[in-house]
C-alpha atoms as a PDB file:
ATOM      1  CA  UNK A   1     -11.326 -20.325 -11.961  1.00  0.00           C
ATOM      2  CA  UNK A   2     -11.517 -16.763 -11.465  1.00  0.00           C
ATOM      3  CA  UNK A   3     -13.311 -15.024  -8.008  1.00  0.00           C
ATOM      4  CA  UNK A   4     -14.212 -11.141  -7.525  1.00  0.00           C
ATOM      5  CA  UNK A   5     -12.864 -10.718  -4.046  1.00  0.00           C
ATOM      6  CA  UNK A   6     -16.106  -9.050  -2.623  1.00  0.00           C
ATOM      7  CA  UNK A   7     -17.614 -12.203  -2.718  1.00  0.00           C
ATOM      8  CA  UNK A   8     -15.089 -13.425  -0.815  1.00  0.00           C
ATOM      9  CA  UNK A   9     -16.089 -10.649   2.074  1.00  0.00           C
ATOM     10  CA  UNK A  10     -19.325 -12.092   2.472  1.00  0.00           C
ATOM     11  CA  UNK A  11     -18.317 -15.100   3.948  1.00  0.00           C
ATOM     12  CA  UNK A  12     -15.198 -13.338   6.127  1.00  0.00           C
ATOM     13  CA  UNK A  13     -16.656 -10.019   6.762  1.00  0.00           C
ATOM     14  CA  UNK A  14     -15.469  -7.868   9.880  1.00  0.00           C
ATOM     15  CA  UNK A  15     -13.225  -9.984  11.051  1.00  0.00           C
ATOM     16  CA  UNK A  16     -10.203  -7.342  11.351  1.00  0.00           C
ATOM     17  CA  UNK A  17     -12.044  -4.691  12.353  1.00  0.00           C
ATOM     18  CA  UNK A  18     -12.320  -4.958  16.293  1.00  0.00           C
ATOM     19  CA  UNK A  19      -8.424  -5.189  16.597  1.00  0.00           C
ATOM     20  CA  UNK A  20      -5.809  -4.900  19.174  1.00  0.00           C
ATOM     21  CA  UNK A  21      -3.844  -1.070  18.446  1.00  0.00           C
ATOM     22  CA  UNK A  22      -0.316  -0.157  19.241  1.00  0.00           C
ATOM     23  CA  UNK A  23       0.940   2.415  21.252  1.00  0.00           C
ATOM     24  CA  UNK A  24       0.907   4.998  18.152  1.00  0.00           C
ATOM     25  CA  UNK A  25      -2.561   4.119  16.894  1.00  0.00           C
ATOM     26  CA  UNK A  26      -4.082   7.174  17.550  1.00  0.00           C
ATOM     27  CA  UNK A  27      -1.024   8.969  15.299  1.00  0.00           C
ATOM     28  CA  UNK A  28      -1.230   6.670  13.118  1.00  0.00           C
ATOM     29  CA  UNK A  29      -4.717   7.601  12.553  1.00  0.00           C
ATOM     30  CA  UNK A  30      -3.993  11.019  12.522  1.00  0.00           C
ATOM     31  CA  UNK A  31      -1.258  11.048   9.844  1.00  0.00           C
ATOM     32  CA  UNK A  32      -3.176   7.999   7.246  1.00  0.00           C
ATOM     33  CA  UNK A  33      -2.918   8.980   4.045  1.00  0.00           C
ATOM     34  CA  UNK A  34      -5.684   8.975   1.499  1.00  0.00           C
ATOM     35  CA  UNK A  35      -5.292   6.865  -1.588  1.00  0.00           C
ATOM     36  CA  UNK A  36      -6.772   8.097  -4.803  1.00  0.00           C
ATOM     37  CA  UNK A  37      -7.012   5.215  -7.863  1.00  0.00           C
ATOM     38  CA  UNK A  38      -7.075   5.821 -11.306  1.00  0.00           C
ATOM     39  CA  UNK A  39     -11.031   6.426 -12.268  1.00  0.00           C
ATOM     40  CA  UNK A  40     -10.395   2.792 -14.097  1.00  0.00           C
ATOM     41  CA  UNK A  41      -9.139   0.983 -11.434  1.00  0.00           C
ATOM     42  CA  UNK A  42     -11.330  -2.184 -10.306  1.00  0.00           C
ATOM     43  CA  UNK A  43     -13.462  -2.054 -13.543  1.00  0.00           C
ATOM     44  CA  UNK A  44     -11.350  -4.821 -15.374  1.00  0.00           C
ATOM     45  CA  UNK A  45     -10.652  -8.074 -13.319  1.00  0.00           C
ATOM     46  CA  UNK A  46      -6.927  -7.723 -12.430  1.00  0.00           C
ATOM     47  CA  UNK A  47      -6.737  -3.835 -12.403  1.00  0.00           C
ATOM     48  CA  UNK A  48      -7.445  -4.430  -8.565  1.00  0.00           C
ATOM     49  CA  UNK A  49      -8.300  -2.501  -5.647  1.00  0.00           C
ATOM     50  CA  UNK A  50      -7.043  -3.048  -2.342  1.00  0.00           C
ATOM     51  CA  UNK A  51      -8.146  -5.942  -0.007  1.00  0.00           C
ATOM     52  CA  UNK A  52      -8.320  -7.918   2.954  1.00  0.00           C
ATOM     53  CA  UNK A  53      -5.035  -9.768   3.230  1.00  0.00           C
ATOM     54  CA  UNK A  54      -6.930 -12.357   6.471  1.00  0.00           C
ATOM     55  CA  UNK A  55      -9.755 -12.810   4.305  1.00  0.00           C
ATOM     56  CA  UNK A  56      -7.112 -13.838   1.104  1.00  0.00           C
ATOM     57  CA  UNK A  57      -5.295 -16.004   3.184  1.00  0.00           C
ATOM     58  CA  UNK A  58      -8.290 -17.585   4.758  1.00  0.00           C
ATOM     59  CA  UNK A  59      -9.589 -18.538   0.716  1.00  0.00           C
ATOM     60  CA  UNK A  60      -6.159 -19.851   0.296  1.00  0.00           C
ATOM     61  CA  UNK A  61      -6.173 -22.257   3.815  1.00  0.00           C
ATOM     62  CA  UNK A  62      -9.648 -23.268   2.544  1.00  0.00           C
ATOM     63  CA  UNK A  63      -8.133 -24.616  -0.945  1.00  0.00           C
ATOM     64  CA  UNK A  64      -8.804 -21.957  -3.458  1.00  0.00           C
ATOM     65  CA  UNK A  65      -6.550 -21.268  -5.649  1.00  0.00           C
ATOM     66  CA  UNK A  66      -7.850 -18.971  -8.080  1.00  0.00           C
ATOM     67  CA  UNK A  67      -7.312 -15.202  -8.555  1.00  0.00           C
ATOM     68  CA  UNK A  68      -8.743 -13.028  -5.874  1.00  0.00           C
ATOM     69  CA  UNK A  69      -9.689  -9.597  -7.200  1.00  0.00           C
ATOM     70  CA  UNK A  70     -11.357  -6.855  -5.178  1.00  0.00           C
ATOM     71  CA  UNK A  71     -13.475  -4.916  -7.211  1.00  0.00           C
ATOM     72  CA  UNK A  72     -15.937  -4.004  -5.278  1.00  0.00           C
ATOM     73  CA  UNK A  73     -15.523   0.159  -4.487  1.00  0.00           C
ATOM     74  CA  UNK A  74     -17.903  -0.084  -2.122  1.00  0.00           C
ATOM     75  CA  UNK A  75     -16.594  -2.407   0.179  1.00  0.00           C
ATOM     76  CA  UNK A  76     -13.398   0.826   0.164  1.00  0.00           C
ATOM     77  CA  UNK A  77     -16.138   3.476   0.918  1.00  0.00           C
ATOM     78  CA  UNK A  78     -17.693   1.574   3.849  1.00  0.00           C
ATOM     79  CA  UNK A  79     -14.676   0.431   5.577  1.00  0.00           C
ATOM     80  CA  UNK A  80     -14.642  -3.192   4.848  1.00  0.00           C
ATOM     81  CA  UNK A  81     -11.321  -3.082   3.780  1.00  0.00           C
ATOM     82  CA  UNK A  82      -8.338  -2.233   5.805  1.00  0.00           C
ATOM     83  CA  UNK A  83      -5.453  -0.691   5.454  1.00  0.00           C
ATOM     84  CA  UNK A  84      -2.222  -1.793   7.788  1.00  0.00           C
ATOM     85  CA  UNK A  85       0.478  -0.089   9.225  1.00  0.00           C
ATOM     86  CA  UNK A  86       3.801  -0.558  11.943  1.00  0.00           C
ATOM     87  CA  UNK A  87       5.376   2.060  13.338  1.00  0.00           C
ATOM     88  CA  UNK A  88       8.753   2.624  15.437  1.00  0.00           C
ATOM     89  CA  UNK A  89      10.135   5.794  17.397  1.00  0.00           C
ATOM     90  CA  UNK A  90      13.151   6.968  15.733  1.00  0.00           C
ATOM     91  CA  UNK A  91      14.668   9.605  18.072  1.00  0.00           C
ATOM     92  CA  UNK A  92      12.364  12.535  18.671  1.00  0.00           C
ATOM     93  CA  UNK A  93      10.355  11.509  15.168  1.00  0.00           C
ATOM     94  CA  UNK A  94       7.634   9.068  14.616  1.00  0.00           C
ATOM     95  CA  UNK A  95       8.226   6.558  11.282  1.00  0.00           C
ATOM     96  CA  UNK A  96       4.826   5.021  10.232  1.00  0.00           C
ATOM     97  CA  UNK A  97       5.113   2.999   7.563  1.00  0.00           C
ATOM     98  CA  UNK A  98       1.165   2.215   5.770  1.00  0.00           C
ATOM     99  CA  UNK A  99       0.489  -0.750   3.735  1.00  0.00           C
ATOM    100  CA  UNK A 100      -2.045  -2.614   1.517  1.00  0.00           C
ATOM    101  CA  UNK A 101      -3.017  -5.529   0.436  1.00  0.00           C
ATOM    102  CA  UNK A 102      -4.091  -6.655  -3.205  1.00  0.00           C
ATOM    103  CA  UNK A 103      -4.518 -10.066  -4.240  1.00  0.00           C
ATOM    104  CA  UNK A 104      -3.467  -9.852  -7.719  1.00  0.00           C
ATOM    105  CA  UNK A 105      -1.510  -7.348 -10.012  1.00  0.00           C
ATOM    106  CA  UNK A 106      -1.766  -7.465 -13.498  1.00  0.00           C
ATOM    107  CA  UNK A 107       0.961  -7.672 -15.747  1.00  0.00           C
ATOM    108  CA  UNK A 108       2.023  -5.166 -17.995  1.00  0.00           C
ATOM    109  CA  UNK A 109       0.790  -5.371 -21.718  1.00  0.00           C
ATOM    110  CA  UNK A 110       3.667  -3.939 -23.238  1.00  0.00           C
ATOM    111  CA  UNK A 111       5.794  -6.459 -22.007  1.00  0.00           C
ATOM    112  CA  UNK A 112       5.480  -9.989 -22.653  1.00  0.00           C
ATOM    113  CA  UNK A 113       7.590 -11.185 -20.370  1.00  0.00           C
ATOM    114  CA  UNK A 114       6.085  -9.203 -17.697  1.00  0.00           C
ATOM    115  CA  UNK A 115       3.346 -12.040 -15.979  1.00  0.00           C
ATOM    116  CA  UNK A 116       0.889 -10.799 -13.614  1.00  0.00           C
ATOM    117  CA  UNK A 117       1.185 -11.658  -9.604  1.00  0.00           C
ATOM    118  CA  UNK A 118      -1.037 -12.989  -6.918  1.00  0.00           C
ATOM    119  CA  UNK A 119      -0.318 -10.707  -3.691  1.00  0.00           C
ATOM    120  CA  UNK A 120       1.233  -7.500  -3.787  1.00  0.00           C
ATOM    121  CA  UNK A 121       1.284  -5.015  -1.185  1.00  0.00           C
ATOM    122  CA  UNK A 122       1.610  -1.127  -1.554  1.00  0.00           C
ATOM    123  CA  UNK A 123       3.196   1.024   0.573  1.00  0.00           C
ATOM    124  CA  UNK A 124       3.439   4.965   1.961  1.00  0.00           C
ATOM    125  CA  UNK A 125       5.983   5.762   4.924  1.00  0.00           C
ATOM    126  CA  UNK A 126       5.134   9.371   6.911  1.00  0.00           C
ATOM    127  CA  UNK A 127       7.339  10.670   9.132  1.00  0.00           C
ATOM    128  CA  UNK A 128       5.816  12.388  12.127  1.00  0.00           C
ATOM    129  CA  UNK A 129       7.877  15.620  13.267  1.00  0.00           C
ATOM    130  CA  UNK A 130       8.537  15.547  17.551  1.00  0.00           C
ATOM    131  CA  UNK A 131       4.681  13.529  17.778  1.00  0.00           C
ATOM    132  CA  UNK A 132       2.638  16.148  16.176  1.00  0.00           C
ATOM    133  CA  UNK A 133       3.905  17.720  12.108  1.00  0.00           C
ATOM    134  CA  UNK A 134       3.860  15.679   9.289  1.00  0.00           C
ATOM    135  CA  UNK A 135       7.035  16.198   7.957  1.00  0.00           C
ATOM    136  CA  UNK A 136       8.538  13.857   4.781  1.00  0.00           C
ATOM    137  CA  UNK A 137       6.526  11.026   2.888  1.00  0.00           C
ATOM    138  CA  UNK A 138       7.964   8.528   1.126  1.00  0.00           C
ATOM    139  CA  UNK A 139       6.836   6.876  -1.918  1.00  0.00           C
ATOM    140  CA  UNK A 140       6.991   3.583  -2.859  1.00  0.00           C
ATOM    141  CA  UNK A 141       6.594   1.933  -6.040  1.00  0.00           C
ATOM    142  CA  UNK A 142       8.079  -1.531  -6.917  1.00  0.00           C
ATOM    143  CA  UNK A 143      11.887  -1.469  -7.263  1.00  0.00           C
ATOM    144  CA  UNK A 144      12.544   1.908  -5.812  1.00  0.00           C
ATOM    145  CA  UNK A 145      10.921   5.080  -3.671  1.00  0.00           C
ATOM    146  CA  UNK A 146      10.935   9.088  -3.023  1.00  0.00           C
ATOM    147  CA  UNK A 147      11.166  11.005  -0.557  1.00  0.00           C
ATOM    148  CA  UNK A 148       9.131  14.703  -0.537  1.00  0.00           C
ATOM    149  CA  UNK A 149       9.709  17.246   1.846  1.00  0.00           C
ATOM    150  CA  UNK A 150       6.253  19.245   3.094  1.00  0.00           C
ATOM    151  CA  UNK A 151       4.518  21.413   0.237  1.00  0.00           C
ATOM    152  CA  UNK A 152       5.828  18.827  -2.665  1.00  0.00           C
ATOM    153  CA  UNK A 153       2.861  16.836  -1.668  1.00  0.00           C
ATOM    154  CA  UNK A 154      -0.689  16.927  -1.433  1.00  0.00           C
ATOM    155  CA  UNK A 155      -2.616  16.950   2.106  1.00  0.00           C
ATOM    156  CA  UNK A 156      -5.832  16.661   2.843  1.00  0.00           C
ATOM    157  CA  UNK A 157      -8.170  17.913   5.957  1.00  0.00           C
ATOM    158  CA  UNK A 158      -4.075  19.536   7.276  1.00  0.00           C
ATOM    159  CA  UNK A 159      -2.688  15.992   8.826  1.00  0.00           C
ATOM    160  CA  UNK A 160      -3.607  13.412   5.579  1.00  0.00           C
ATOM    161  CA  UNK A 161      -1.218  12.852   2.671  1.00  0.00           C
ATOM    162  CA  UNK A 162      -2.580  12.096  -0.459  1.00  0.00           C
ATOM    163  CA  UNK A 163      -1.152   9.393  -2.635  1.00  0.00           C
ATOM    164  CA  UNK A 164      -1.657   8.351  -6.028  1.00  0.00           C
ATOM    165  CA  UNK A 165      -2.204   4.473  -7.111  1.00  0.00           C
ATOM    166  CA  UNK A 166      -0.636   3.100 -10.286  1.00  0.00           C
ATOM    167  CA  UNK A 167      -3.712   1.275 -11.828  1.00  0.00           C
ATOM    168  CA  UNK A 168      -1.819  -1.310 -13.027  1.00  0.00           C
ATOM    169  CA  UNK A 169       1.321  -1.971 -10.526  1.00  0.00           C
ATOM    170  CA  UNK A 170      -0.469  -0.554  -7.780  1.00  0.00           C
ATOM    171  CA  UNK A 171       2.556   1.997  -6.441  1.00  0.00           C
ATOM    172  CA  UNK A 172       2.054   5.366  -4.988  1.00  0.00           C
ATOM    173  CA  UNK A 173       3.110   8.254  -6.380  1.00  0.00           C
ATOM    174  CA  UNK A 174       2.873  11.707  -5.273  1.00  0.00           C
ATOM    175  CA  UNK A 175       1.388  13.213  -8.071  1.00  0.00           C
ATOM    176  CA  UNK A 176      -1.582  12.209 -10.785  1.00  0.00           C
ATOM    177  CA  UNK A 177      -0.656  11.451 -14.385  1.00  0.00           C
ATOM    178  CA  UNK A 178       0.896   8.934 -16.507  1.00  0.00           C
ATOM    179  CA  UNK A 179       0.947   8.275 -20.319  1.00  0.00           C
ATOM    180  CA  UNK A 180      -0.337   4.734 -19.665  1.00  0.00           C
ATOM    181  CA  UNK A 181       2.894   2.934 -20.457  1.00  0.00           C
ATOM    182  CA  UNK A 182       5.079   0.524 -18.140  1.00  0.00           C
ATOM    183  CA  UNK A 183       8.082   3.160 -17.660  1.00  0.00           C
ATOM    184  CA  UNK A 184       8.943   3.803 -13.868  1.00  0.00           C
ATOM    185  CA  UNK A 185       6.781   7.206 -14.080  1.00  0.00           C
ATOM    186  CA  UNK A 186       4.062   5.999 -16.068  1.00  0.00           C
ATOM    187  CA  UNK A 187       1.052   4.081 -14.604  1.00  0.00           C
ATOM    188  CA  UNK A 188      -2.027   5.243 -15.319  1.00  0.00           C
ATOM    189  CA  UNK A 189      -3.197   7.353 -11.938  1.00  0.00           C
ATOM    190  CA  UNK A 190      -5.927   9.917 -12.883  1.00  0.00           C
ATOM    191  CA  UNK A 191      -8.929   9.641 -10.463  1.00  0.00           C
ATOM    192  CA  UNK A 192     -11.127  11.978 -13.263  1.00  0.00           C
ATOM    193  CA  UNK A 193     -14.611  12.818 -11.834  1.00  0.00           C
ATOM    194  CA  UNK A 194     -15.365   9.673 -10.545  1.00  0.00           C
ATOM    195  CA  UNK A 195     -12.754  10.366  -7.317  1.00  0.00           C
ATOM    196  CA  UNK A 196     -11.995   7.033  -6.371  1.00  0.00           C
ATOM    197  CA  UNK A 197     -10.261   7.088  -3.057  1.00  0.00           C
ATOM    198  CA  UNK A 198      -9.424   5.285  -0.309  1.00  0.00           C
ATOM    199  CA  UNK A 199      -9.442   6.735   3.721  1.00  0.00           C
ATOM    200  CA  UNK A 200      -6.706   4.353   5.501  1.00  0.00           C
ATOM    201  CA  UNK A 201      -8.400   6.026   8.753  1.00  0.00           C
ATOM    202  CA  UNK A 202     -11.444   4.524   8.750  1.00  0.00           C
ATOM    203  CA  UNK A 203     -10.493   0.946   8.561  1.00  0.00           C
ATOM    204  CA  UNK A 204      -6.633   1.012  10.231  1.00  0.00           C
ATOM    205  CA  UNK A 205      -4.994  -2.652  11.250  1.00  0.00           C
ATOM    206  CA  UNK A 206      -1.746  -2.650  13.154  1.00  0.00           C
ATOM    207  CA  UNK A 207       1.095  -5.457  11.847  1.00  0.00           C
ATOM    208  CA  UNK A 208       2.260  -7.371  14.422  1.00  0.00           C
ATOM    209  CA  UNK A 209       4.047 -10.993  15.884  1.00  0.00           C
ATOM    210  CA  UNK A 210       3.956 -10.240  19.799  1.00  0.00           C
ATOM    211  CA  UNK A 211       2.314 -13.667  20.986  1.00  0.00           C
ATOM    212  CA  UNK A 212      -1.544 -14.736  21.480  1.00  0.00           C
ATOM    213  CA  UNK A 213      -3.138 -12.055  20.486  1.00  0.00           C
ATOM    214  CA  UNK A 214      -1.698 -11.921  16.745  1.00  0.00           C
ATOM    215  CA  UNK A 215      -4.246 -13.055  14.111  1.00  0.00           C
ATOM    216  CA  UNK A 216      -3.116 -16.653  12.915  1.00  0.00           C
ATOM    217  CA  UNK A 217      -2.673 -14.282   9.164  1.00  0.00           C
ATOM    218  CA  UNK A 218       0.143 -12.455  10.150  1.00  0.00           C
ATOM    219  CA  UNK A 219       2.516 -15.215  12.242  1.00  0.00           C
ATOM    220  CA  UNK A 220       1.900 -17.350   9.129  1.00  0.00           C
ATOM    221  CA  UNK A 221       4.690 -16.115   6.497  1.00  0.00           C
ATOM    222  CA  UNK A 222       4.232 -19.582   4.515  1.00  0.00           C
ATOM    223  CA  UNK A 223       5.079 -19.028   0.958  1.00  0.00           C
ATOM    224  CA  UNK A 224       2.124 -21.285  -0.687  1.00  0.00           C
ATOM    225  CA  UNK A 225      -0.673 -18.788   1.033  1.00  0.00           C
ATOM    226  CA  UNK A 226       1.267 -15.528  -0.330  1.00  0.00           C
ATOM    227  CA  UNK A 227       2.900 -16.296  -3.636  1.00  0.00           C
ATOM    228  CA  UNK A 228       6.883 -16.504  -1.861  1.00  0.00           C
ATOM    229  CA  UNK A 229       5.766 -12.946  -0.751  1.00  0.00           C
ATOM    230  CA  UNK A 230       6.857 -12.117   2.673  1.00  0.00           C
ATOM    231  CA  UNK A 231       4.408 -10.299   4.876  1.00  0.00           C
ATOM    232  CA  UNK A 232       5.834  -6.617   5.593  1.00  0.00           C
ATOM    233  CA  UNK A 233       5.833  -6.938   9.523  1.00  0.00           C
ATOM    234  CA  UNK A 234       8.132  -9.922   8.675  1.00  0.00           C
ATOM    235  CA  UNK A 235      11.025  -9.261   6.757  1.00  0.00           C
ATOM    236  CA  UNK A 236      13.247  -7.666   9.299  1.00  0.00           C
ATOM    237  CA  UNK A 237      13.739  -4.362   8.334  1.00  0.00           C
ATOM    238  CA  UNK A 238      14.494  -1.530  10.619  1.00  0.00           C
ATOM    239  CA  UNK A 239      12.107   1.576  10.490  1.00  0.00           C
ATOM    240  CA  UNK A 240      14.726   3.767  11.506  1.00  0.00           C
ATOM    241  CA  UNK A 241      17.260   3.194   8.817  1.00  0.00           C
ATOM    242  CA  UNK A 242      15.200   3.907   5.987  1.00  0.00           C
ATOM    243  CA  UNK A 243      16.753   5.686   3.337  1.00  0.00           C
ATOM    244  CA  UNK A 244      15.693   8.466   1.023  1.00  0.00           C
ATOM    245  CA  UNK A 245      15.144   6.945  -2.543  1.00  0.00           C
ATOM    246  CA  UNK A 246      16.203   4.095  -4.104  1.00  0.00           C
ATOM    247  CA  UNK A 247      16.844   3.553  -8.100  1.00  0.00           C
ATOM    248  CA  UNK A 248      18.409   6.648 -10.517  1.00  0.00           C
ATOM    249  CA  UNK A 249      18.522  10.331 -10.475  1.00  0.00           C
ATOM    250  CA  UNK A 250      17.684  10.165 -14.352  1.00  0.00           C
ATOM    251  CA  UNK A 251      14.055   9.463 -15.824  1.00  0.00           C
ATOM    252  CA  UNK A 252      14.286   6.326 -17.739  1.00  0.00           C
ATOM    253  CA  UNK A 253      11.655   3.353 -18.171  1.00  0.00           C
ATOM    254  CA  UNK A 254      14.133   1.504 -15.471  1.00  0.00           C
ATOM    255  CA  UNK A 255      13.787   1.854 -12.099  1.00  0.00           C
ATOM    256  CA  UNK A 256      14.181   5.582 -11.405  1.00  0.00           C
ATOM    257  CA  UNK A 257      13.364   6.467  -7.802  1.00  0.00           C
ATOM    258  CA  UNK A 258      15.763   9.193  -7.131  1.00  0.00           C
ATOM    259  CA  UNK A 259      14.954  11.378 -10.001  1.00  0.00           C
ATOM    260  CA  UNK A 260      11.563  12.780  -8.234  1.00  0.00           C
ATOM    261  CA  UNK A 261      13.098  12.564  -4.549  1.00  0.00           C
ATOM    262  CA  UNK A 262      14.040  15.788  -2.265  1.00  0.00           C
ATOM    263  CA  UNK A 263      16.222  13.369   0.258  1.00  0.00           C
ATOM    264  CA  UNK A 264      19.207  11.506  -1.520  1.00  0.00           C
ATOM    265  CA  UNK A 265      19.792   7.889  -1.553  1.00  0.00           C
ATOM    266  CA  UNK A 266      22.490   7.563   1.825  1.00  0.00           C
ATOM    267  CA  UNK A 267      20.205  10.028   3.592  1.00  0.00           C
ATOM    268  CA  UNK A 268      17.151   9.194   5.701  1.00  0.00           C
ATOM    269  CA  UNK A 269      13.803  10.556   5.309  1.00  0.00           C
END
């Protein structure tokens, strides 16, 4: 059985956006990046765009278990859809790391053995300069990241970064491009006319686990609702020791982080 997730959103519409905020919601407001998809991506059921990870897992408590696919652009443009973010002071800077949700990535057609996914979330970490300069983004993709110091990225309106979406494995990247293959480099990302993009300011969830006032979605880290996938806010990882880049200094089809990073791999951003 197969589901287009803005169907979905009828039934479980709203329900993150009245939400408590952390202490650095307003900067993380400030500093969300905008996403910009491929001019392709959410035409073909399982090229997704992002979604609403409560409304997945609420399908998935209520017994679905088919493939949830956003591909509704609308539901981006009005703010249905959230993005997510944590944050931690690290010294004097500010590390906000973004994420967001997608219900389903495809799987590569160039390699066979390469089987598409329920849940996958993307990511984008900004480092805030003393409270108030963006300073380095990082950019994830799915077995490695880079690191860009400021001017070797996009910004838009002075205080947004812009990131570019991998239509089919759904990583960020800091520039547009790709020859359409499944080499590190070489998702599909080229927005075209159509300028498919997504504001993570106008629809912004904090991640959290501090008691009552967490969503049931994000204290339950059951593997049947999310594929074995951990939730982000979950896995134990430190803001603070992030590290530049991870995967090779050399372009290859393999994971190849390093080679477009500014910030070395035993650095941090």
């Amino acid at each position: 059985m197969i589901i287009v997730f803005s169907v979905a959103l009828v039934f479980f519409r709203g329900s993150e956006c009245a939400d408590e905020v952390s202490q650095f919601h307003s900067e993380a407001l400030l500093y969300a990046p905008r996403l910009r998809f491929d001019s392709k991506t959410g035409d073909t059921l399982g090229q997704c765009l992002p979604g609403s990870a409560e409304d997945y897992f609420r399908l998935r408590q209520n017994g679905f278990t088919g493939r949830i696919c956003n591909m509704d652009y609308i539901s981006i443009l009005d703010g249905r859809i959230p993005a997510y973010y944590e944050a931690a002071q690290c010294g004097s800077d500010l590390i906000i790391s973004y994420w967001y949700f997608y219900g389903y990535k495809d799987d590569c057609p160039m390699l066979p053995g390469d089987p598409g996914d329920d849940v996958n979330w993307g990511r984008y970490v900004v480092k805030v300069l003393n409270g108030n300069q963006v300073d380095r983004v990082t950019f994830y993709q799915h077995e490695g990241w880079y690191t860009r110091n400021p001017g070797r990225y996009e910004v838009f309106e002075s205080t947004h970064p812009v990131a570019y979406v991998g239509k089919l494995r759904q990583g960020t990247y800091h520039d547009d491009g790709g020859s359409g293959t499944c080499c590190y480099f070489e998702d599909y990302r080229n927005p075209g006319s159509q300028d498919r993009h997504m504001d993570s300011w106008n629809n912004l969830v904090w991640l959290r686990n501090n008691g009552s006032t967490t969503p049931e979605w994000m204290t339950n880290n059951d593997p049947y609702y999310w594929n074995g996938v951990s939730l982000p806010h979950l896995r134990g990882e430190n803001l603070c020791d992030l590290r530049g880049c991870e995967g090779g200094n050399l372009q290859t089809c393999d994971t190849c982080g390093c080679h477009k990073s500014d910030v070395p791999d035993d650095q941090r951003p």
